[in-house]
N, C-alpha and C. Protein backbone atom coordinates (compact mmCIF):
# COMPACT_ATOMS: atom_id res chain seq x y z
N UNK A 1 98.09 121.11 85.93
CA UNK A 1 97.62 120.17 86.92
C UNK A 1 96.23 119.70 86.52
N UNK A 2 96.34 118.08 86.48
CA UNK A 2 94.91 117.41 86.14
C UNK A 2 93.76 117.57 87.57
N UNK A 3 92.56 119.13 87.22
CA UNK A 3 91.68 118.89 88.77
C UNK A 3 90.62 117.61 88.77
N UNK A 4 90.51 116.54 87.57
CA UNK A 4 89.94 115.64 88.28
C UNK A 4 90.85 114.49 88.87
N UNK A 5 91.95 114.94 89.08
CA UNK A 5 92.43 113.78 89.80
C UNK A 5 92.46 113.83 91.34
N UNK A 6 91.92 112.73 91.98
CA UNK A 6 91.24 112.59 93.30
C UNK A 6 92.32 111.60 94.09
N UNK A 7 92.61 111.31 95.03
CA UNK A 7 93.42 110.63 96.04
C UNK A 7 92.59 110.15 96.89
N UNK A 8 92.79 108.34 96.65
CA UNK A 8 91.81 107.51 97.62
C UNK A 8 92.35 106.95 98.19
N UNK A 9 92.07 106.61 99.54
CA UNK A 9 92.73 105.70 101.01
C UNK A 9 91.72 104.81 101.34
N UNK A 10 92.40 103.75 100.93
CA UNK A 10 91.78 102.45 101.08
C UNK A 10 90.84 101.55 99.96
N UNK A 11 90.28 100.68 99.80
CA UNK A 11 89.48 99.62 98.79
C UNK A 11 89.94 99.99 97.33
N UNK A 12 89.35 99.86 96.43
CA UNK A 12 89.97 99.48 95.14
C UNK A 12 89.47 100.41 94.49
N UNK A 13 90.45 101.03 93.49
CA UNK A 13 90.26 102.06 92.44
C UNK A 13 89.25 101.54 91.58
N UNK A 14 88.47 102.96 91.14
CA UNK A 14 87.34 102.97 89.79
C UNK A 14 88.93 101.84 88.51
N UNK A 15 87.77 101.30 87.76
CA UNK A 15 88.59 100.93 86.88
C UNK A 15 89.40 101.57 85.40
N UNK A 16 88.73 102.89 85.70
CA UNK A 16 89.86 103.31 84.92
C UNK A 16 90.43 105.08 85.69
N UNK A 17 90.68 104.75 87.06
CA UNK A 17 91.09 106.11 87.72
C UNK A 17 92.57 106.02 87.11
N UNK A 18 92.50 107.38 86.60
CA UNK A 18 93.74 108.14 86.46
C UNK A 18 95.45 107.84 87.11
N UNK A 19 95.04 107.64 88.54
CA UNK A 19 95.68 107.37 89.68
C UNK A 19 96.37 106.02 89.85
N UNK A 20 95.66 104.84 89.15
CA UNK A 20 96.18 103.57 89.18
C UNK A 20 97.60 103.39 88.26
N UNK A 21 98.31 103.01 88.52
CA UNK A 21 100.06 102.96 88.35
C UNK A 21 99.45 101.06 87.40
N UNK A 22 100.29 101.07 85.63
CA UNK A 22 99.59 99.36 85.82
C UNK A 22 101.22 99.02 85.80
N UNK A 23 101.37 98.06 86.07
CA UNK A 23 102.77 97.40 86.75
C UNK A 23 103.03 95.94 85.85
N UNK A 24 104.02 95.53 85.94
CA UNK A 24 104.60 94.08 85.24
C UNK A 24 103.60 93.26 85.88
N UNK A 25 102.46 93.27 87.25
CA UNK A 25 102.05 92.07 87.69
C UNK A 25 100.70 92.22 86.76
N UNK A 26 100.13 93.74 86.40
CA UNK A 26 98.88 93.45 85.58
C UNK A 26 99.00 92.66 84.25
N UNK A 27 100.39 92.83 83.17
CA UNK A 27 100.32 91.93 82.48
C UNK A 27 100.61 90.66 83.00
N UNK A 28 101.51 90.49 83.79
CA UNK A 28 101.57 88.82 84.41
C UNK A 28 100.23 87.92 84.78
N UNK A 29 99.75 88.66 85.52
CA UNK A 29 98.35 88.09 85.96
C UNK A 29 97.12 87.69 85.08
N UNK A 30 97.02 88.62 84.05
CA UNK A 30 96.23 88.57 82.75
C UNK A 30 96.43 87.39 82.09
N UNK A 31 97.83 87.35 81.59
CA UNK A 31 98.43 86.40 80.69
C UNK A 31 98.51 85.00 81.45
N UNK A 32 98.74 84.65 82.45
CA UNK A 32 98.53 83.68 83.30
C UNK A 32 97.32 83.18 83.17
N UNK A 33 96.16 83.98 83.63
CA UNK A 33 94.83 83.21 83.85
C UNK A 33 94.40 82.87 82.41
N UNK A 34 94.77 83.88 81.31
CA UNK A 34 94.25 83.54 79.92
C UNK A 34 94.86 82.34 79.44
N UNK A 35 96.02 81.68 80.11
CA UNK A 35 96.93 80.26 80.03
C UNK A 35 96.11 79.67 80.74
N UNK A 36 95.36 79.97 81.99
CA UNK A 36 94.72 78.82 82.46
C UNK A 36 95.23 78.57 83.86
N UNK A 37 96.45 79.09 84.10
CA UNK A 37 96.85 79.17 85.38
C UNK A 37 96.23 79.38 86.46
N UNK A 38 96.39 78.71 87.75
CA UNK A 38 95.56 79.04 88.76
C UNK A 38 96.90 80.45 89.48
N UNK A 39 96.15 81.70 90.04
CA UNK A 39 96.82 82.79 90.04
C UNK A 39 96.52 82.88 91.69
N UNK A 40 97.33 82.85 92.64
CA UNK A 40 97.44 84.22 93.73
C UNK A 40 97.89 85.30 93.90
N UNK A 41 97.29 86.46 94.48
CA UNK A 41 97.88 87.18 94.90
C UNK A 41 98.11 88.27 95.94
N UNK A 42 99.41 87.71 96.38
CA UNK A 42 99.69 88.15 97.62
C UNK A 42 100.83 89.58 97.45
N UNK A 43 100.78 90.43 98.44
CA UNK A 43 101.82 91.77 98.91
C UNK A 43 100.97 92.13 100.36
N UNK A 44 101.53 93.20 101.09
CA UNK A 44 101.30 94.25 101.90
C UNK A 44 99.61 94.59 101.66
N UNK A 45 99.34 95.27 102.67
CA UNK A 45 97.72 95.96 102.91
C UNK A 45 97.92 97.43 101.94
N UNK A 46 97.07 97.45 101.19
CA UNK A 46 97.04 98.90 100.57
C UNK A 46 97.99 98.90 99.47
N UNK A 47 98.16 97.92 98.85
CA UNK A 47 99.08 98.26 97.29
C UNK A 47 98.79 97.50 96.63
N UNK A 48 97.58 97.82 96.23
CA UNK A 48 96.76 97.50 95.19
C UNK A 48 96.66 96.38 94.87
N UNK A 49 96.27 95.17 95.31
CA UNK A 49 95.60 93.68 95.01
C UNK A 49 94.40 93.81 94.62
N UNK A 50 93.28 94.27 95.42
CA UNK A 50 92.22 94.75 95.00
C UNK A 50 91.72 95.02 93.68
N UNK A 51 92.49 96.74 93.20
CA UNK A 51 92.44 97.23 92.36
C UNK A 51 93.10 96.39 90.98
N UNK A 52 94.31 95.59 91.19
CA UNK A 52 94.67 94.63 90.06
C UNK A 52 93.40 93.33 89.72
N UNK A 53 92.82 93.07 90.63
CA UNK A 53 91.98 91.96 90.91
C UNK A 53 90.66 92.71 89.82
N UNK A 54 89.98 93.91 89.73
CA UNK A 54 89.08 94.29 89.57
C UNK A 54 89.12 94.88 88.01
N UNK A 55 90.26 94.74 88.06
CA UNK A 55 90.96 95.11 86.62
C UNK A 55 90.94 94.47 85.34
N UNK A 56 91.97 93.61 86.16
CA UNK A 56 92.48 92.37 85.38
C UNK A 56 90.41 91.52 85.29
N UNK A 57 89.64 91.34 85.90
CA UNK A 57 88.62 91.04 85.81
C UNK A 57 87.83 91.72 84.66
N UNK A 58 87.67 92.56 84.92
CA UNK A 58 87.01 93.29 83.68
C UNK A 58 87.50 93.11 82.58
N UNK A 59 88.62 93.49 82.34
CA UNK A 59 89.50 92.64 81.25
C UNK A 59 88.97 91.77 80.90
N UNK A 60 88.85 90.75 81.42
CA UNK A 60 88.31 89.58 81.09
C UNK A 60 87.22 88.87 80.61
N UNK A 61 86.53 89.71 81.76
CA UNK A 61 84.97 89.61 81.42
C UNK A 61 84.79 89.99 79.91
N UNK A 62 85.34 90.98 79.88
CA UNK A 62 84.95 92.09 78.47
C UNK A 62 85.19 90.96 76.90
N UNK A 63 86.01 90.16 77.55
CA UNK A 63 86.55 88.87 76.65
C UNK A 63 85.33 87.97 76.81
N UNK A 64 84.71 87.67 77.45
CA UNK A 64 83.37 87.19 77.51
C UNK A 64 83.89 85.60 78.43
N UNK A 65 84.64 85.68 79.50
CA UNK A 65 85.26 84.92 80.83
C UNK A 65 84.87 85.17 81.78
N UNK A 66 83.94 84.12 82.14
CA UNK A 66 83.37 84.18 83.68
C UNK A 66 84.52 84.42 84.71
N UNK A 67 84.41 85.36 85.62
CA UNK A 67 85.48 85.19 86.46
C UNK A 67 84.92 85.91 87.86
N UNK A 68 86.07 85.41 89.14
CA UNK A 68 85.31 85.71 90.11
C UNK A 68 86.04 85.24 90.70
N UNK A 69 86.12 86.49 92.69
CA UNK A 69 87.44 85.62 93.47
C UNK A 69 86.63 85.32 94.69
N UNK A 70 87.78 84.75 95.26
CA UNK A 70 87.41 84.19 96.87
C UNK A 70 88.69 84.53 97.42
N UNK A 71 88.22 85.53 98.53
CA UNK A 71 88.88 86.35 99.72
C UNK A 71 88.84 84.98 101.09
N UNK A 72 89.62 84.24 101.26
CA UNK A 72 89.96 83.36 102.41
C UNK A 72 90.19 83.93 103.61
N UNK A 73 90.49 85.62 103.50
CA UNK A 73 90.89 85.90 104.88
C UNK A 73 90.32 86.14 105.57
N UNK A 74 89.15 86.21 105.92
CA UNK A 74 88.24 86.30 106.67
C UNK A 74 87.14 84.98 107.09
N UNK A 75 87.40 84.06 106.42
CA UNK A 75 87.10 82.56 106.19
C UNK A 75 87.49 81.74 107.75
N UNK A 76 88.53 81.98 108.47
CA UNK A 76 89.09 81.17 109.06
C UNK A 76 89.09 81.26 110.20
N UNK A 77 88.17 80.91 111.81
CA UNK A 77 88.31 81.27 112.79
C UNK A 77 88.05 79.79 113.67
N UNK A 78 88.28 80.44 115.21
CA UNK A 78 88.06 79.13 115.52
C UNK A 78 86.79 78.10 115.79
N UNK A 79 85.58 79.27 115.15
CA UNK A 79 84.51 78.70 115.54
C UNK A 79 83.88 77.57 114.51
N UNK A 80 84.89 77.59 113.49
CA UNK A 80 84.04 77.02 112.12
C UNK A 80 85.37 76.01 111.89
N UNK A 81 84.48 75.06 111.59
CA UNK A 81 85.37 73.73 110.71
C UNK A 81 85.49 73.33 109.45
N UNK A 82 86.22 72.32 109.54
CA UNK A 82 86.69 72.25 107.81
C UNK A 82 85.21 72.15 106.78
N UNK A 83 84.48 71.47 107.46
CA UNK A 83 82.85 71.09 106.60
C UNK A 83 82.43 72.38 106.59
N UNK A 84 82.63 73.42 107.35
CA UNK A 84 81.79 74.75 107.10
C UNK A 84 82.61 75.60 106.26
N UNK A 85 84.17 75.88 106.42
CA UNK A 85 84.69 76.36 105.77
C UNK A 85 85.04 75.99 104.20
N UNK A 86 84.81 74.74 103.25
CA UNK A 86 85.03 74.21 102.42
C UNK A 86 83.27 74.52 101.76
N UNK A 87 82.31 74.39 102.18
CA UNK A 87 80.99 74.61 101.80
C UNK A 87 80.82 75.97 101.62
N UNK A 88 81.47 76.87 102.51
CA UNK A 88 81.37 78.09 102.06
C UNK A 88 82.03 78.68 100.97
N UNK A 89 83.32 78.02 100.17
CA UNK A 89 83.83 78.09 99.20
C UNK A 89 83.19 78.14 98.11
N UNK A 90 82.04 76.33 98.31
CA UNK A 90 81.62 76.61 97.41
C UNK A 90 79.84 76.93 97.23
N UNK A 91 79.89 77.38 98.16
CA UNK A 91 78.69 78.55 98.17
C UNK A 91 79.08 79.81 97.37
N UNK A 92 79.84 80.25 97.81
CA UNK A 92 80.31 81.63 97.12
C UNK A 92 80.58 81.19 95.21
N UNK A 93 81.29 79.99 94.73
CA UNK A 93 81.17 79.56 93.70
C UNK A 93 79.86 79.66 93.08
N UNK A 94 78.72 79.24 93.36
CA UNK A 94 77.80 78.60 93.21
C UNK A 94 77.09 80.07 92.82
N UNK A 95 77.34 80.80 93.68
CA UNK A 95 76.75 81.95 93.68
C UNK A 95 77.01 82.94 92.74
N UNK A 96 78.33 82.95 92.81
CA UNK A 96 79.01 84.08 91.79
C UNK A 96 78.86 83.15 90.46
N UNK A 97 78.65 82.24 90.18
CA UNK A 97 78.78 81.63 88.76
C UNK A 97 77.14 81.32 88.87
N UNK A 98 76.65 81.38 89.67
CA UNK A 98 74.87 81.74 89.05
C UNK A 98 74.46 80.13 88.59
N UNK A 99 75.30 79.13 89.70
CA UNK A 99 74.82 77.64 88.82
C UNK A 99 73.75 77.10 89.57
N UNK A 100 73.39 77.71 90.51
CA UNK A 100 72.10 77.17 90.85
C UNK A 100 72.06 78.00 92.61
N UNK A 101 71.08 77.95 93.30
CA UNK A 101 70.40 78.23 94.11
C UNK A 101 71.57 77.93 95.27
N UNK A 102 72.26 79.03 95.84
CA UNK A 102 73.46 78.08 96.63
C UNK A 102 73.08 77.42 97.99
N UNK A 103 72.20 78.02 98.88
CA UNK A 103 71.57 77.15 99.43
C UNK A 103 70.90 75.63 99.55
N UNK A 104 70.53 76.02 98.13
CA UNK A 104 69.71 74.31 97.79
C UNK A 104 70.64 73.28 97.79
N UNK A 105 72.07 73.98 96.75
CA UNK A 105 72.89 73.32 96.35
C UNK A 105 73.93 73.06 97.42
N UNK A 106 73.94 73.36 98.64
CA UNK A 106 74.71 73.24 99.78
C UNK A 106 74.18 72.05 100.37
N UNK A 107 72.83 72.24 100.36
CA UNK A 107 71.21 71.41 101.20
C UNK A 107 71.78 70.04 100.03
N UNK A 108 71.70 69.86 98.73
CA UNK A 108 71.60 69.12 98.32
C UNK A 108 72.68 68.32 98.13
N UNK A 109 73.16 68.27 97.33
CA UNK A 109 74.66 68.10 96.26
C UNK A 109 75.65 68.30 97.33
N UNK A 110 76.25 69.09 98.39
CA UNK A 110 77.37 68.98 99.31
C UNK A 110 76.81 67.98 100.23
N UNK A 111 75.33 67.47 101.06
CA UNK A 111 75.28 67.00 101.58
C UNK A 111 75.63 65.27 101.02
N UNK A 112 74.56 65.36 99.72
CA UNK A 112 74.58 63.99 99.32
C UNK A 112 75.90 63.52 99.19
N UNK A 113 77.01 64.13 98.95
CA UNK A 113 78.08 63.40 98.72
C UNK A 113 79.06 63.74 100.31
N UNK A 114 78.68 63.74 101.48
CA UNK A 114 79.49 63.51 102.41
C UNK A 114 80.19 62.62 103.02
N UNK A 115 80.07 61.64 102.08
CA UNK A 115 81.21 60.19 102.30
C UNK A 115 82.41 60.73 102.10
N UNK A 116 82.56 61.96 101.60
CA UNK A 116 84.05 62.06 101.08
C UNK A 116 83.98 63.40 102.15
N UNK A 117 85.57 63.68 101.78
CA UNK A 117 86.20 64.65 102.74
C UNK A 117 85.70 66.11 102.29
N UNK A 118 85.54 67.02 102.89
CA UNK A 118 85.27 68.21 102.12
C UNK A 118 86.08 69.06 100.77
N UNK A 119 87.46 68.40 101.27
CA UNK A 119 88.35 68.46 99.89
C UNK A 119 88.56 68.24 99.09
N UNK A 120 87.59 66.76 99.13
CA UNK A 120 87.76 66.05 97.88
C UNK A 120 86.12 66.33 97.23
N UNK A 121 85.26 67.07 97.86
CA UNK A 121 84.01 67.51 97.32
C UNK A 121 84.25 68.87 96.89
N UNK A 122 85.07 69.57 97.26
CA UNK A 122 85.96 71.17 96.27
C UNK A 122 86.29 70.39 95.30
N UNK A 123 86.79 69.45 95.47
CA UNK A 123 87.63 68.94 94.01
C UNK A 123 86.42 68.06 93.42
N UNK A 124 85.58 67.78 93.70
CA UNK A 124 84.65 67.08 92.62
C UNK A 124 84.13 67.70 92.16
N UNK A 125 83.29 68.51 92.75
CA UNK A 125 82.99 70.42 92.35
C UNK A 125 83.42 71.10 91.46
N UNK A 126 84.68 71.31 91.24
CA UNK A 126 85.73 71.98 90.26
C UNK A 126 85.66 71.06 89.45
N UNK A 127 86.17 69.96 89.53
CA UNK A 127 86.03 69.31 88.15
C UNK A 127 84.65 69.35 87.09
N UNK A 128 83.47 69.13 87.86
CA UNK A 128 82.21 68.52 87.52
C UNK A 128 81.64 69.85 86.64
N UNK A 129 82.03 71.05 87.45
CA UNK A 129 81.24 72.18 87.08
C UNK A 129 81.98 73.26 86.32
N UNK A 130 83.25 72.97 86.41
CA UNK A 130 84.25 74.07 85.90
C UNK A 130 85.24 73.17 84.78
């Protein structure tokens, strides 16, 4: 019997615990984003999205690939609208990719272009910067 092996309930395994099972979706997911694919992923609470997410990341990184997610589920209530919820997208972008000051760049650059819909400023966004 292996005594460092430990049993965790709940959030995402160390990246290389003993304990993590890797499955047909860790190569799927890998090989996808290294195509370029845009990837979700969805199952049940507690079977491992997380831990594939943190994985498959490092992976990546280690390849020298910026990478980085956005958790929507907690994004969505009734107090906030599409202009707040679409800015916060790409706040968190802005942030995790280190392209500038996300505040400023919320203050600046999301405001200046509010002729357009907030969807189509995610999508000018993505294009412009990614």
């Amino acid at each position: 019997m292996n005594s460092n092996f430990s049993y965790k309930v709940g959030g995402s395994l160390a990246e290389d615990a003993p304990s993590y099972i890797v499955r047909q979706a860790d190569f799927d997911l890998y090989n996808e984003l290294k195509a370029g694919n845009f990837c979700y992923i969805f199952n049940s609470r507690q079977m491992g999205k997380t831990s594939l997410q943190v994985r498959t990341i490092k992976r990546l990184q280690a390849e020298g690939i910026a990478c980085t997610t956005i958790d929507i589920s907690g994004r969505g209530s009734k107090d906030i609208n599409p202009e707040q919820w679409y800015a916060g997208i790409v706040y968190t972008l802005v942030a995790n990719f280190e392209i500038a000051n996300p505040s400023e760049f919320i203050r600046t650059w999301w405001k200046e272009n509010s002729e357009l819909s907030p969807i189509q400023r995610l999508d000018i966004f993505i294009e412009n910067f990614f």
